[in-house]
N, C-alpha and C. Protein backbone atom coordinates (compact mmCIF):
# COMPACT_ATOMS: atom_id res chain seq x y z
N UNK A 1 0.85 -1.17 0.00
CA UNK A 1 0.00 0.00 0.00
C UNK A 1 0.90 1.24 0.00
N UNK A 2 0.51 2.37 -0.92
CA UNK A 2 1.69 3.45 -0.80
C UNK A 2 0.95 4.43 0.06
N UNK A 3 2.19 5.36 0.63
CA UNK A 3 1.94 5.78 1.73
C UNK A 3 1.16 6.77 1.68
N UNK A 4 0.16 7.40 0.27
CA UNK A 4 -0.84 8.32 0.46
C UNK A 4 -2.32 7.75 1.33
N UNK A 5 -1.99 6.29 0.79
CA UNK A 5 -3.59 5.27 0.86
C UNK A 5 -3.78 5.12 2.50
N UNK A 6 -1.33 4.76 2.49
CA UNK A 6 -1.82 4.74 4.15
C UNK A 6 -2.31 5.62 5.21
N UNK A 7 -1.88 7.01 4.80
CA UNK A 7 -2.28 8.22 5.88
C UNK A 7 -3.73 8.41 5.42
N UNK A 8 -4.69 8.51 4.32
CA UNK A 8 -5.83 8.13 4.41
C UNK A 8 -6.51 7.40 4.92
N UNK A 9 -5.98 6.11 5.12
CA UNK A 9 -6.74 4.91 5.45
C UNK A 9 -7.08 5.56 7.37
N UNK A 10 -5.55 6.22 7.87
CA UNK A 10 -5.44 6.53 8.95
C UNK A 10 -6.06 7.43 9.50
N UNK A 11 -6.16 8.62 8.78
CA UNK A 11 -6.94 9.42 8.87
C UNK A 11 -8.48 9.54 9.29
N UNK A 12 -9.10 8.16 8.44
CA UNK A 12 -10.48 8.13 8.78
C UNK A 12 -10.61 6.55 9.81
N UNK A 13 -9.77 6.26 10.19
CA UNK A 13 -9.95 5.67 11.77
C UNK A 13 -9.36 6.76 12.75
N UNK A 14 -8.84 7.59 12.86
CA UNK A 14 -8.81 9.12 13.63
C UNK A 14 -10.08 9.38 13.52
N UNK A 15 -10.59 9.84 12.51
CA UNK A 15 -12.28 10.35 12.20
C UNK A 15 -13.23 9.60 13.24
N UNK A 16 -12.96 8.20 13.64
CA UNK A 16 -13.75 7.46 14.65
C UNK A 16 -12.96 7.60 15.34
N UNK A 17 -12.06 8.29 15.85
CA UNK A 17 -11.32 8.48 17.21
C UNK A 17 -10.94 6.91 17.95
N UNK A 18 -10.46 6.21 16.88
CA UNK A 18 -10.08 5.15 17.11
C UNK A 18 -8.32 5.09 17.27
N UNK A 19 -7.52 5.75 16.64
CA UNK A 19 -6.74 5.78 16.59
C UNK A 19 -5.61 6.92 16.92
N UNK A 20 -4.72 7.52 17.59
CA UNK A 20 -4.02 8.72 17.69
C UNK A 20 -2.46 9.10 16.99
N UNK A 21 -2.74 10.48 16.76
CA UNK A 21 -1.67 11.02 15.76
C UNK A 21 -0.30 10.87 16.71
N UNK A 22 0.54 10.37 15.83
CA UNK A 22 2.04 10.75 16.94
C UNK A 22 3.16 10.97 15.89
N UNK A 23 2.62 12.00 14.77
CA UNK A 23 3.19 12.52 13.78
C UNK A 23 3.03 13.63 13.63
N UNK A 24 4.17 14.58 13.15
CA UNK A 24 3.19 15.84 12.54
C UNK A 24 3.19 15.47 11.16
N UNK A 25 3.39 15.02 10.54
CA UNK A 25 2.87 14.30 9.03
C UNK A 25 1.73 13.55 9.04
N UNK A 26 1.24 13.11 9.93
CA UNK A 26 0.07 12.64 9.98
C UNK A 26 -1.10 13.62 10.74
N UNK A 27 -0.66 14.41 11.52
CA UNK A 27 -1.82 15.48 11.91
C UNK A 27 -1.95 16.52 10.92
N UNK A 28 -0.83 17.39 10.04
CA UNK A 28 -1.25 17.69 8.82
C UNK A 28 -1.76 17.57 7.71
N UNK A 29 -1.68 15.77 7.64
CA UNK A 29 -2.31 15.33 6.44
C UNK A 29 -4.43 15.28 6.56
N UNK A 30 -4.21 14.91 8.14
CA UNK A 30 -5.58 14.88 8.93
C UNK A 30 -6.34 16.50 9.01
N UNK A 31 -5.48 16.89 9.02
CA UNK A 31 -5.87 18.83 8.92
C UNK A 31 -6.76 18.65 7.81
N UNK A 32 -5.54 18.38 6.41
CA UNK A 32 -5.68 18.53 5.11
C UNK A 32 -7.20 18.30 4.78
N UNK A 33 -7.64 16.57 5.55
CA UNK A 33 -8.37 15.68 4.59
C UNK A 33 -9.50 16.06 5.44
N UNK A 34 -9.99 16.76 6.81
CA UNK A 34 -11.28 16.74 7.05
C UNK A 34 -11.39 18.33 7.13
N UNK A 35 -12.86 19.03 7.35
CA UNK A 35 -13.46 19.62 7.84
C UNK A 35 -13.17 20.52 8.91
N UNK A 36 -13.38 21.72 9.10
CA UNK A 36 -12.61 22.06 10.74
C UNK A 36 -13.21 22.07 11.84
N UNK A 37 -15.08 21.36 11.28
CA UNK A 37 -15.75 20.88 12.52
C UNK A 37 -14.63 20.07 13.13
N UNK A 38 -13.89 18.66 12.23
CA UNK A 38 -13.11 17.92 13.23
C UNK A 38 -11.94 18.14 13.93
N UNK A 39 -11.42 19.51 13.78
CA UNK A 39 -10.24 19.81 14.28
C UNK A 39 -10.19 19.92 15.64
N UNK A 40 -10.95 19.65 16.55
CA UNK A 40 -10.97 19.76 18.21
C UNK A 40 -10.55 18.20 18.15
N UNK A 41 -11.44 17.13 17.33
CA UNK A 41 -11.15 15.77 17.76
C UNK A 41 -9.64 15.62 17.25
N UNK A 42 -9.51 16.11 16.06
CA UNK A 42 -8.03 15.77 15.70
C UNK A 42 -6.72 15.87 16.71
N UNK A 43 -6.93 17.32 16.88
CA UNK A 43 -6.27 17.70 17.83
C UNK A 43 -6.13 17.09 19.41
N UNK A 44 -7.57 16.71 19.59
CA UNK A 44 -7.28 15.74 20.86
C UNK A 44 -7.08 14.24 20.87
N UNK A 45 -6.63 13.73 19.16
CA UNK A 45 -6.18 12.55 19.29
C UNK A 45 -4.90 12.51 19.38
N UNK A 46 -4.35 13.74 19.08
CA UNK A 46 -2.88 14.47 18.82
C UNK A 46 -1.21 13.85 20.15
N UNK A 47 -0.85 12.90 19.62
CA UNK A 47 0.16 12.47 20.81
C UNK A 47 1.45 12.28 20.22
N UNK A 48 2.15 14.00 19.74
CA UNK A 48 3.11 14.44 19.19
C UNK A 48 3.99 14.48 20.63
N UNK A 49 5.06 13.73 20.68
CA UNK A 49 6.33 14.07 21.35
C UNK A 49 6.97 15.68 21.44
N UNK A 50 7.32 16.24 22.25
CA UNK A 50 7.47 17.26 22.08
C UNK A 50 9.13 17.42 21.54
N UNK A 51 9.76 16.34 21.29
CA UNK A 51 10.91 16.87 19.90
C UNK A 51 10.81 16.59 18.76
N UNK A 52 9.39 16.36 18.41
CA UNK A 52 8.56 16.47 17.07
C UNK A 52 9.01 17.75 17.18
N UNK A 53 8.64 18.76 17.64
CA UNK A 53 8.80 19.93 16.86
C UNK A 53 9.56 20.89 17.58
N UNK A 54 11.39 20.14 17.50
CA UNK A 54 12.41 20.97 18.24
C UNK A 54 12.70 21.71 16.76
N UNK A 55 12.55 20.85 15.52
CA UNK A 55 12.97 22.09 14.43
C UNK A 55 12.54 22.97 14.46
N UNK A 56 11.11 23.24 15.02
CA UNK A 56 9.97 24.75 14.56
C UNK A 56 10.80 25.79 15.82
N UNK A 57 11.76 25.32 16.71
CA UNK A 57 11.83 26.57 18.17
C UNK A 57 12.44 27.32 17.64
N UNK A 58 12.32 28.33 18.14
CA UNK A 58 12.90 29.92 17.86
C UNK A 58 12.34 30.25 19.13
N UNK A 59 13.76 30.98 20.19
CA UNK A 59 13.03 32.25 21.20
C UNK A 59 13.86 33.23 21.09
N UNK A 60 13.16 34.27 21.82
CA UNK A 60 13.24 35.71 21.64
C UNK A 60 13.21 36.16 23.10
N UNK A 61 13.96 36.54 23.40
CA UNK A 61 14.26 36.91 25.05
C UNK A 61 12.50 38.96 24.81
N UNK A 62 12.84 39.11 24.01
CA UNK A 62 11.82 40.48 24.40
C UNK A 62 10.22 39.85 23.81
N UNK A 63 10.15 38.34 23.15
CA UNK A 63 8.76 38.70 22.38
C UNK A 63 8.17 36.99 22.77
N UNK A 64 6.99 36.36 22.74
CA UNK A 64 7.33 35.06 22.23
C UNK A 64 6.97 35.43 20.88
N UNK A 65 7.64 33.94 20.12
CA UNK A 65 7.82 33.71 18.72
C UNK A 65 7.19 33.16 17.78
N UNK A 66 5.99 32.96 17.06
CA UNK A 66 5.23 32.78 15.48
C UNK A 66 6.12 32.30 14.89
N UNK A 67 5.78 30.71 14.39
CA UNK A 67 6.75 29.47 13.95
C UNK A 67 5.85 28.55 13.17
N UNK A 68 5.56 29.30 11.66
CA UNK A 68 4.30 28.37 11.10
C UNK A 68 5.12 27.11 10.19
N UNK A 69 4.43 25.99 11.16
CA UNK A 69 4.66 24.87 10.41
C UNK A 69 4.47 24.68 9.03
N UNK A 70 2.90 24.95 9.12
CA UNK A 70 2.35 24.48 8.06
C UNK A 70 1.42 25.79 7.57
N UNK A 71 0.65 26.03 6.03
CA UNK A 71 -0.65 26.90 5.88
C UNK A 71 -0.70 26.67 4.71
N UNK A 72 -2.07 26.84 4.02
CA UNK A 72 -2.54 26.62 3.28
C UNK A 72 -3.77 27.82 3.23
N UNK A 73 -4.89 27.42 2.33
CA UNK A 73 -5.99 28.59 2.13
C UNK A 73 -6.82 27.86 3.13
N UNK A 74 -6.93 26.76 3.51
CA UNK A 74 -7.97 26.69 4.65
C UNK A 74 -7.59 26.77 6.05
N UNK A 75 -5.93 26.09 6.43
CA UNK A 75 -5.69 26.47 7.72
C UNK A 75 -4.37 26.83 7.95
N UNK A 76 -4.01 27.58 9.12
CA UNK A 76 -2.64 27.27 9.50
C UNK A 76 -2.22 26.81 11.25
N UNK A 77 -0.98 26.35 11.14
CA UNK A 77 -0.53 25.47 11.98
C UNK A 77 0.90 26.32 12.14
N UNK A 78 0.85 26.64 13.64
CA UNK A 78 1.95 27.56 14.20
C UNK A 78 2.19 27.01 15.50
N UNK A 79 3.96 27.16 15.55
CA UNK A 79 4.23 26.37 17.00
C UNK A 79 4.66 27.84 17.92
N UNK A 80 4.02 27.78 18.76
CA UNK A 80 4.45 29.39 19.84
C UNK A 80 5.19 28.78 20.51
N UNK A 81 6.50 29.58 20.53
CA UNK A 81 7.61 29.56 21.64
C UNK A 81 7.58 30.76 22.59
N UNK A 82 7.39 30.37 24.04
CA UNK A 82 7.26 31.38 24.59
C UNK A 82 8.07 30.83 26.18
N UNK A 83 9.27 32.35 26.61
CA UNK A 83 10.11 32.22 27.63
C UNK A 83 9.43 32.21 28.80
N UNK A 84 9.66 32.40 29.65
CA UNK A 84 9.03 32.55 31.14
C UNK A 84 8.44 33.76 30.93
N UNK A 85 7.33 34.06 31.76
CA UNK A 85 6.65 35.07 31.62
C UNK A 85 5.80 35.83 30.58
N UNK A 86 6.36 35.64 29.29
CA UNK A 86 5.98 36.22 28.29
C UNK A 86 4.34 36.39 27.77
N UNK A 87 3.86 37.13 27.20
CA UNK A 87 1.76 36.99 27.11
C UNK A 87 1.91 38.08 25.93
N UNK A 88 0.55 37.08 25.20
CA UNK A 88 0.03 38.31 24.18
C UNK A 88 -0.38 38.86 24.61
N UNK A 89 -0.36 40.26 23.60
CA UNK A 89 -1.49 41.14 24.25
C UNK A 89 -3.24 40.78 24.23
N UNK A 90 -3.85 41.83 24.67
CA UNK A 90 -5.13 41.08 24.63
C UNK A 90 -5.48 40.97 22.94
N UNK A 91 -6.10 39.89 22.52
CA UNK A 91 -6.68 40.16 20.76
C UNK A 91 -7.49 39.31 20.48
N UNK A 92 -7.91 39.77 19.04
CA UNK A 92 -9.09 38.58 18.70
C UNK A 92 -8.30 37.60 17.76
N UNK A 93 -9.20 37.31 16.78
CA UNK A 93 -8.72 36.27 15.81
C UNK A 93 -9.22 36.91 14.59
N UNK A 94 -9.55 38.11 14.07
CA UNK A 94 -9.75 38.12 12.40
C UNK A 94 -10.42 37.39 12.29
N UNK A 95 -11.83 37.13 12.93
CA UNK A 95 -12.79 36.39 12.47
C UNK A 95 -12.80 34.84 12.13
N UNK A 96 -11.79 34.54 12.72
CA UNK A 96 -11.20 32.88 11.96
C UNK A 96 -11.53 32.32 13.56
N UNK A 97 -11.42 31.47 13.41
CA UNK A 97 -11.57 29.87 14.48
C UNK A 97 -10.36 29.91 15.05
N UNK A 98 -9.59 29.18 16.08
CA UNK A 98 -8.39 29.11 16.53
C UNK A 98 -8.29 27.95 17.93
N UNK A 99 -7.83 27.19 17.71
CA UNK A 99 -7.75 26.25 18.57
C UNK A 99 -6.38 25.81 19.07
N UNK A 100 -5.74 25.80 20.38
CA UNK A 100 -4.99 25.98 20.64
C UNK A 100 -4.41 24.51 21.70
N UNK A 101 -3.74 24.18 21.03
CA UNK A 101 -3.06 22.41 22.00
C UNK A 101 -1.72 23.21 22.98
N UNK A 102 -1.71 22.93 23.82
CA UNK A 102 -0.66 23.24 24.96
C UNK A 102 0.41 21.66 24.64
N UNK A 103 1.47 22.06 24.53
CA UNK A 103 2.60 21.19 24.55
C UNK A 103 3.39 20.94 25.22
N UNK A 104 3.97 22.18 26.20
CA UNK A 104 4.50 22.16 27.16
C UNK A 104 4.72 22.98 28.02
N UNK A 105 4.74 23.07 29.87
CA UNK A 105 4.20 24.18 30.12
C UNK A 105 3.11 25.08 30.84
N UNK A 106 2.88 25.49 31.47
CA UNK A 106 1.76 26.38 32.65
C UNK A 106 1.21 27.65 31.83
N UNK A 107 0.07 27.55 31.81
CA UNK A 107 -0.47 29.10 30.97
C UNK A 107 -1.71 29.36 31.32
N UNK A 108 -2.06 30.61 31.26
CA UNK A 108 -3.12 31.16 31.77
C UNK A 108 -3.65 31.61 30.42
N UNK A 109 -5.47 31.44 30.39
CA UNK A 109 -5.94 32.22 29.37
C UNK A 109 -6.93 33.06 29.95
N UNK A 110 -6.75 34.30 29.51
CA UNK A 110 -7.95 35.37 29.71
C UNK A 110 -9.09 35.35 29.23
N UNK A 111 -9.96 35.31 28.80
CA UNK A 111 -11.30 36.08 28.29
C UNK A 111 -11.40 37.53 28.48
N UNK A 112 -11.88 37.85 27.36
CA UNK A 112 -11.85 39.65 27.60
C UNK A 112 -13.26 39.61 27.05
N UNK A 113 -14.41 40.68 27.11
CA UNK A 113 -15.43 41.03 26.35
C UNK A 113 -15.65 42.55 26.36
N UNK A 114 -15.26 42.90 24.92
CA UNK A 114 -15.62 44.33 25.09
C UNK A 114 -17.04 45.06 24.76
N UNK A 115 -16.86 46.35 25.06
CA UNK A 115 -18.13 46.97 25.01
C UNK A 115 -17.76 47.48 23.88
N UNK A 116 -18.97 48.70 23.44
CA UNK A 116 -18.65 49.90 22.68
C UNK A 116 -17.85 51.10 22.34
N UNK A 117 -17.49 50.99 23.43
CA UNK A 117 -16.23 52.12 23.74
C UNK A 117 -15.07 51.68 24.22
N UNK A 118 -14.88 50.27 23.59
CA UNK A 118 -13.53 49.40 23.84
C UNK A 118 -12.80 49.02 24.97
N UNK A 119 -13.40 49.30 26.03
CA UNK A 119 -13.74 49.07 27.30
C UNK A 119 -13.45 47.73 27.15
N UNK A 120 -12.33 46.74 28.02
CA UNK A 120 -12.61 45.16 28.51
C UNK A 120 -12.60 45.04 29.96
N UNK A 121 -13.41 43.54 29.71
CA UNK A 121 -13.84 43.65 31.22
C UNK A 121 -13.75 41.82 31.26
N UNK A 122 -12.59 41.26 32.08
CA UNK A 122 -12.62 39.86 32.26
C UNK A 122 -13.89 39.29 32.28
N UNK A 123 -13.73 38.15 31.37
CA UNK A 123 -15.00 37.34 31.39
C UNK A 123 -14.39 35.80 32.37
N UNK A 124 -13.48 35.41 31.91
CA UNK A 124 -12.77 34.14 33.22
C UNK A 124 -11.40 34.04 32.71
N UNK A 125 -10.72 33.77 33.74
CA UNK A 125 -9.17 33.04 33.13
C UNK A 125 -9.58 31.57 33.57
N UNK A 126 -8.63 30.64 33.26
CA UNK A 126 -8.17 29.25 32.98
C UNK A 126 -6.82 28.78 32.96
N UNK A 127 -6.37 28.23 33.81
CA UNK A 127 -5.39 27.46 33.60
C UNK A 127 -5.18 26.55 32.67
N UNK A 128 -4.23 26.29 32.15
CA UNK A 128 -3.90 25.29 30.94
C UNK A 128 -2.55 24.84 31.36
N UNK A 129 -2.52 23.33 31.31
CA UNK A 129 -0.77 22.60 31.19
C UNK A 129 -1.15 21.59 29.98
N UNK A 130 -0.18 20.93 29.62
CA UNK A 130 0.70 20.57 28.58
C UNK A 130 -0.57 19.22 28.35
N UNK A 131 -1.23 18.82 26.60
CA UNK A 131 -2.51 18.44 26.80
C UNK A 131 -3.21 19.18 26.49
N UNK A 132 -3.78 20.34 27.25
CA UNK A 132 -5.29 20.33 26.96
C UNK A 132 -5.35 21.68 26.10
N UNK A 133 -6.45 21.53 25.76
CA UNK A 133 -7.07 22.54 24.32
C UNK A 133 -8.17 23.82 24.66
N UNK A 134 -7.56 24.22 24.52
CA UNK A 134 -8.61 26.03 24.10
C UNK A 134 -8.90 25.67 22.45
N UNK A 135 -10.16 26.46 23.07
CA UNK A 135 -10.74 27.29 21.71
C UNK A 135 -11.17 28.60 21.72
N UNK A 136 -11.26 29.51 20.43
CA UNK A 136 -11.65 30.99 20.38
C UNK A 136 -12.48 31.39 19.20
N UNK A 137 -13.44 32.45 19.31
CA UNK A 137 -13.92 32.81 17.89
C UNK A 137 -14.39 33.89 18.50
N UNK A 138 -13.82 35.16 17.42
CA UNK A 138 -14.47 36.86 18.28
C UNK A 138 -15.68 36.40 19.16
N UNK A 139 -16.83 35.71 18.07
CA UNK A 139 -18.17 36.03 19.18
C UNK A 139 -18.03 35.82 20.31
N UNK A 140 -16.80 34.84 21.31
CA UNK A 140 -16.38 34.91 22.47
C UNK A 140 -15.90 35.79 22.86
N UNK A 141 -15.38 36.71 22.24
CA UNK A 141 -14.91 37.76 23.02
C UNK A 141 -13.29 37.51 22.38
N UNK A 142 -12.20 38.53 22.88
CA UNK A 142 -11.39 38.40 22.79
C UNK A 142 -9.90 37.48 23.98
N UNK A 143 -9.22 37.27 23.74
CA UNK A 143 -8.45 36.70 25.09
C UNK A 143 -6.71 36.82 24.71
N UNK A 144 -6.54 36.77 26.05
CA UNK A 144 -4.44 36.76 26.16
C UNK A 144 -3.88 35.35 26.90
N UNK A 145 -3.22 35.31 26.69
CA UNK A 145 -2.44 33.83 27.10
C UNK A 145 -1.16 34.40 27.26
N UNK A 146 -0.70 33.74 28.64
CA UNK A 146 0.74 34.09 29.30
C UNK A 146 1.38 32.43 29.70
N UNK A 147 2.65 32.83 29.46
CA UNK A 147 3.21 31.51 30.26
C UNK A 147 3.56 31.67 31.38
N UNK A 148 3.01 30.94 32.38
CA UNK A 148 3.33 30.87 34.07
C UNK A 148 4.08 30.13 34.54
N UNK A 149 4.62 29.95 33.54
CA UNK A 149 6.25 28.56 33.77
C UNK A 149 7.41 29.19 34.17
N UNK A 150 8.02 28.66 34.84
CA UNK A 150 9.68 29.65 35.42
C UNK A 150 10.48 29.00 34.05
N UNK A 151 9.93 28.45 33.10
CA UNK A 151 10.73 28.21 32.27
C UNK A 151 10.27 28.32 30.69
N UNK A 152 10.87 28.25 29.71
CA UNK A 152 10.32 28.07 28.15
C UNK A 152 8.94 27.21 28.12
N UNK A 153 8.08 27.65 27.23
CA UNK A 153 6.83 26.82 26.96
C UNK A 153 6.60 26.50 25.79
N UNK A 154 5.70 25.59 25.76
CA UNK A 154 5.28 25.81 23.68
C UNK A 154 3.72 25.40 23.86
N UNK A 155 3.43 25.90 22.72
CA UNK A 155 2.04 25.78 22.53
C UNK A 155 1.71 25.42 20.89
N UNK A 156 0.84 25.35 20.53
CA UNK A 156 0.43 24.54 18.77
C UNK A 156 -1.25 25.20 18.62
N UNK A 157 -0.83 26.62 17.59
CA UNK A 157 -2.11 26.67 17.29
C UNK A 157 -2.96 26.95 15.97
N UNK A 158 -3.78 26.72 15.99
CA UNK A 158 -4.53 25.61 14.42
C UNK A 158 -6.03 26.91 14.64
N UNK A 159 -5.51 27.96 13.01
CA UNK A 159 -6.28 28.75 12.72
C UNK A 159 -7.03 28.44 11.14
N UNK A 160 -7.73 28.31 11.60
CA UNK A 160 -9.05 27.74 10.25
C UNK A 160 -9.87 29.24 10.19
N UNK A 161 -9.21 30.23 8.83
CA UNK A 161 -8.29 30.32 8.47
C UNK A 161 -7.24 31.16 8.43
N UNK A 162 -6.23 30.47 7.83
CA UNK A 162 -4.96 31.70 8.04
C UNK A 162 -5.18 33.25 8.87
N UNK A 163 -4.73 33.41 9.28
CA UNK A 163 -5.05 34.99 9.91
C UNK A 163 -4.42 35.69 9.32
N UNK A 164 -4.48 36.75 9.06
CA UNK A 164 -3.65 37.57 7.99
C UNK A 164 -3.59 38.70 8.68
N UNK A 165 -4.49 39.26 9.70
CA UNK A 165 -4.61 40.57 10.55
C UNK A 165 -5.48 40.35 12.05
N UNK A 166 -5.38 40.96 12.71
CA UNK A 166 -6.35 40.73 14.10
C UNK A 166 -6.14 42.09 15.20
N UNK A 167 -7.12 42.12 15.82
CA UNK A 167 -7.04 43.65 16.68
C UNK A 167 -7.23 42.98 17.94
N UNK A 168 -5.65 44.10 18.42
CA UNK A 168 -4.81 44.04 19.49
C UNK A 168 -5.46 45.19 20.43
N UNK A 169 -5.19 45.02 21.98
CA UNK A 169 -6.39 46.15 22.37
C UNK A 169 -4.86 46.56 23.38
N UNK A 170 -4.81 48.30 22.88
CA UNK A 170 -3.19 48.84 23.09
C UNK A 170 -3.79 49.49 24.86
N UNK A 171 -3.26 48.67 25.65
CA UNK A 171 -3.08 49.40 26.82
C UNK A 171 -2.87 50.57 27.24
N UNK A 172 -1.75 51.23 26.72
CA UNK A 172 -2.16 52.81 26.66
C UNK A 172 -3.31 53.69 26.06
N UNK A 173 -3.16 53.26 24.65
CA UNK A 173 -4.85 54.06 24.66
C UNK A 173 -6.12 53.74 25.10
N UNK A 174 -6.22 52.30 25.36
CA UNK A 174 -7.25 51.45 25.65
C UNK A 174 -7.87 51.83 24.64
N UNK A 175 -7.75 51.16 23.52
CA UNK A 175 -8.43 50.83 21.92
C UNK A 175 -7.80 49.66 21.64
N UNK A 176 -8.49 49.12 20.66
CA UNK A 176 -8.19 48.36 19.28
C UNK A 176 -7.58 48.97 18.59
N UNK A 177 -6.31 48.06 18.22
CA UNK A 177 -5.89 48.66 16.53
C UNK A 177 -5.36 47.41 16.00
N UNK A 178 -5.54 47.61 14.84
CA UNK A 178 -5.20 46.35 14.21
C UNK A 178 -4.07 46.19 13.50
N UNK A 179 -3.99 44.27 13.48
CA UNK A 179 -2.24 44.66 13.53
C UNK A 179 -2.08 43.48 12.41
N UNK A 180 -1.14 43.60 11.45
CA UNK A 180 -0.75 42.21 10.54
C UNK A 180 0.18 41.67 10.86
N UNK A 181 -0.39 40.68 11.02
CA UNK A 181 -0.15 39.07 11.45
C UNK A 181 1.56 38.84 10.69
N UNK A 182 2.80 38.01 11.45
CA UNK A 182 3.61 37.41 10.60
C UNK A 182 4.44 36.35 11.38
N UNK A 183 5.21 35.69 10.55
CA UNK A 183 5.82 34.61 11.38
C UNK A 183 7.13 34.78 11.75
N UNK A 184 7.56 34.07 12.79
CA UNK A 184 9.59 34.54 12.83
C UNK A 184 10.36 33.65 12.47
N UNK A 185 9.73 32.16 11.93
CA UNK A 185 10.18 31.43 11.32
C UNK A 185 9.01 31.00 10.45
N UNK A 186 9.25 29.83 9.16
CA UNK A 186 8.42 29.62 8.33
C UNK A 186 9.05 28.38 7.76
N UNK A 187 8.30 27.23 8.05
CA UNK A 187 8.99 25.86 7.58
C UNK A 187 8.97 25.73 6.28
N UNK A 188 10.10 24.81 5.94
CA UNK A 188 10.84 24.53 4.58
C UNK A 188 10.22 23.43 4.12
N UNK A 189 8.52 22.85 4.52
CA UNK A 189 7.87 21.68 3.97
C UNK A 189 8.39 20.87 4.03
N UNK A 190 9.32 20.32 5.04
CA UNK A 190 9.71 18.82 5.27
C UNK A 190 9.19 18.62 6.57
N UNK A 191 8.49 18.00 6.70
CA UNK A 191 7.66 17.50 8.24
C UNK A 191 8.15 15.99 7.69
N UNK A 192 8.03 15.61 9.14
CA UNK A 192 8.16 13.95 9.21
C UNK A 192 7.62 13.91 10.45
């Protein structure tokens, strides 16, 4: 059997959550072949080693770091490297979906919901360690994620689709402004 038939064949015993990914060649190909209703199950069949993806690290002592594996026109797949302490600012998603696998690591997520006059006002935080999955879509509101680790973290997150722009809410003025999206690394299409 050649190996397109086999990551198909695999793919849709994942689809019955019969089986789990411990590839990133096989969770991309699973991206590829379903729907992004299934991307929560995908993702939580997802049992990637975390030096699966020591090629994607990049850190940045002032920022964490945007490390897209993978993208296409329906999704993309970015590994966040982030040092001790480090947090986005508060933002949305550009209207796209965003689901987020923790890899390694202590993190907090915010909820924000704003008003009319750009006003936020916590809706809940959440703890997250290494495992479990967030999800986001504006109509939730917006949110920030920090790492609460005394050490480096990573995270894996799967935007259905691509984001190309998203509004950041600037602490000093307390507004939105919107900001385009980019990566600090960008893979060379060899996953294994």
């Amino acid at each position: 059997m050649n190996e397109q038939k086999k990551d198909e064949k695999m793919i849709k015993i994942i689809g019955n959550k019969q089986k789990k990914i411990h590839s990133l060649k096989l969770l991309i190909s699973a991206l590829k072949n379903e729907k992004s209703t299934k991307y929560h199950d995908i993702l939580h069949s997802m049992e990637i080693p975390k030096s699966a993806f020591e090629i994607f690290f990049s850190w940045s002592e002032s920022t964490y770091t945007r490390n897209c594996i993978f993208e296409n026109e329906r999704f993309e797949l970015i590994l966040i490297c982030w040092q001790s302490s480090q947090k986005t600012p508060i933002h949305d998603h550009g209207g796209e979906e965003c689901w987020v696998k923790f890899i390694d690591g202590e993190f907090k997520e915010t909820i924000y919901k704003s008003n009319e006059v750009s006003e936020v006002h916590i809706q809940k935080s959440t703890i997250l360690k290494a495992g479990d999955i967030s999800y986001m879509i504006d109509f939730m509101g917006c949110h920030q994620l920090k790492n609460l680790s005394n050490q480096r973290a990573l995270s894996l997150h799967l935007y259905a689709k691509p984001i190309r722009s998203c509004n950041i809410y600037d602490e000093q003025s307390k507004e939105f402004v919107q900001k385009k999206m980019s990566y600090h690394t960008i893979s060379n299409g060899t996953i294994s």
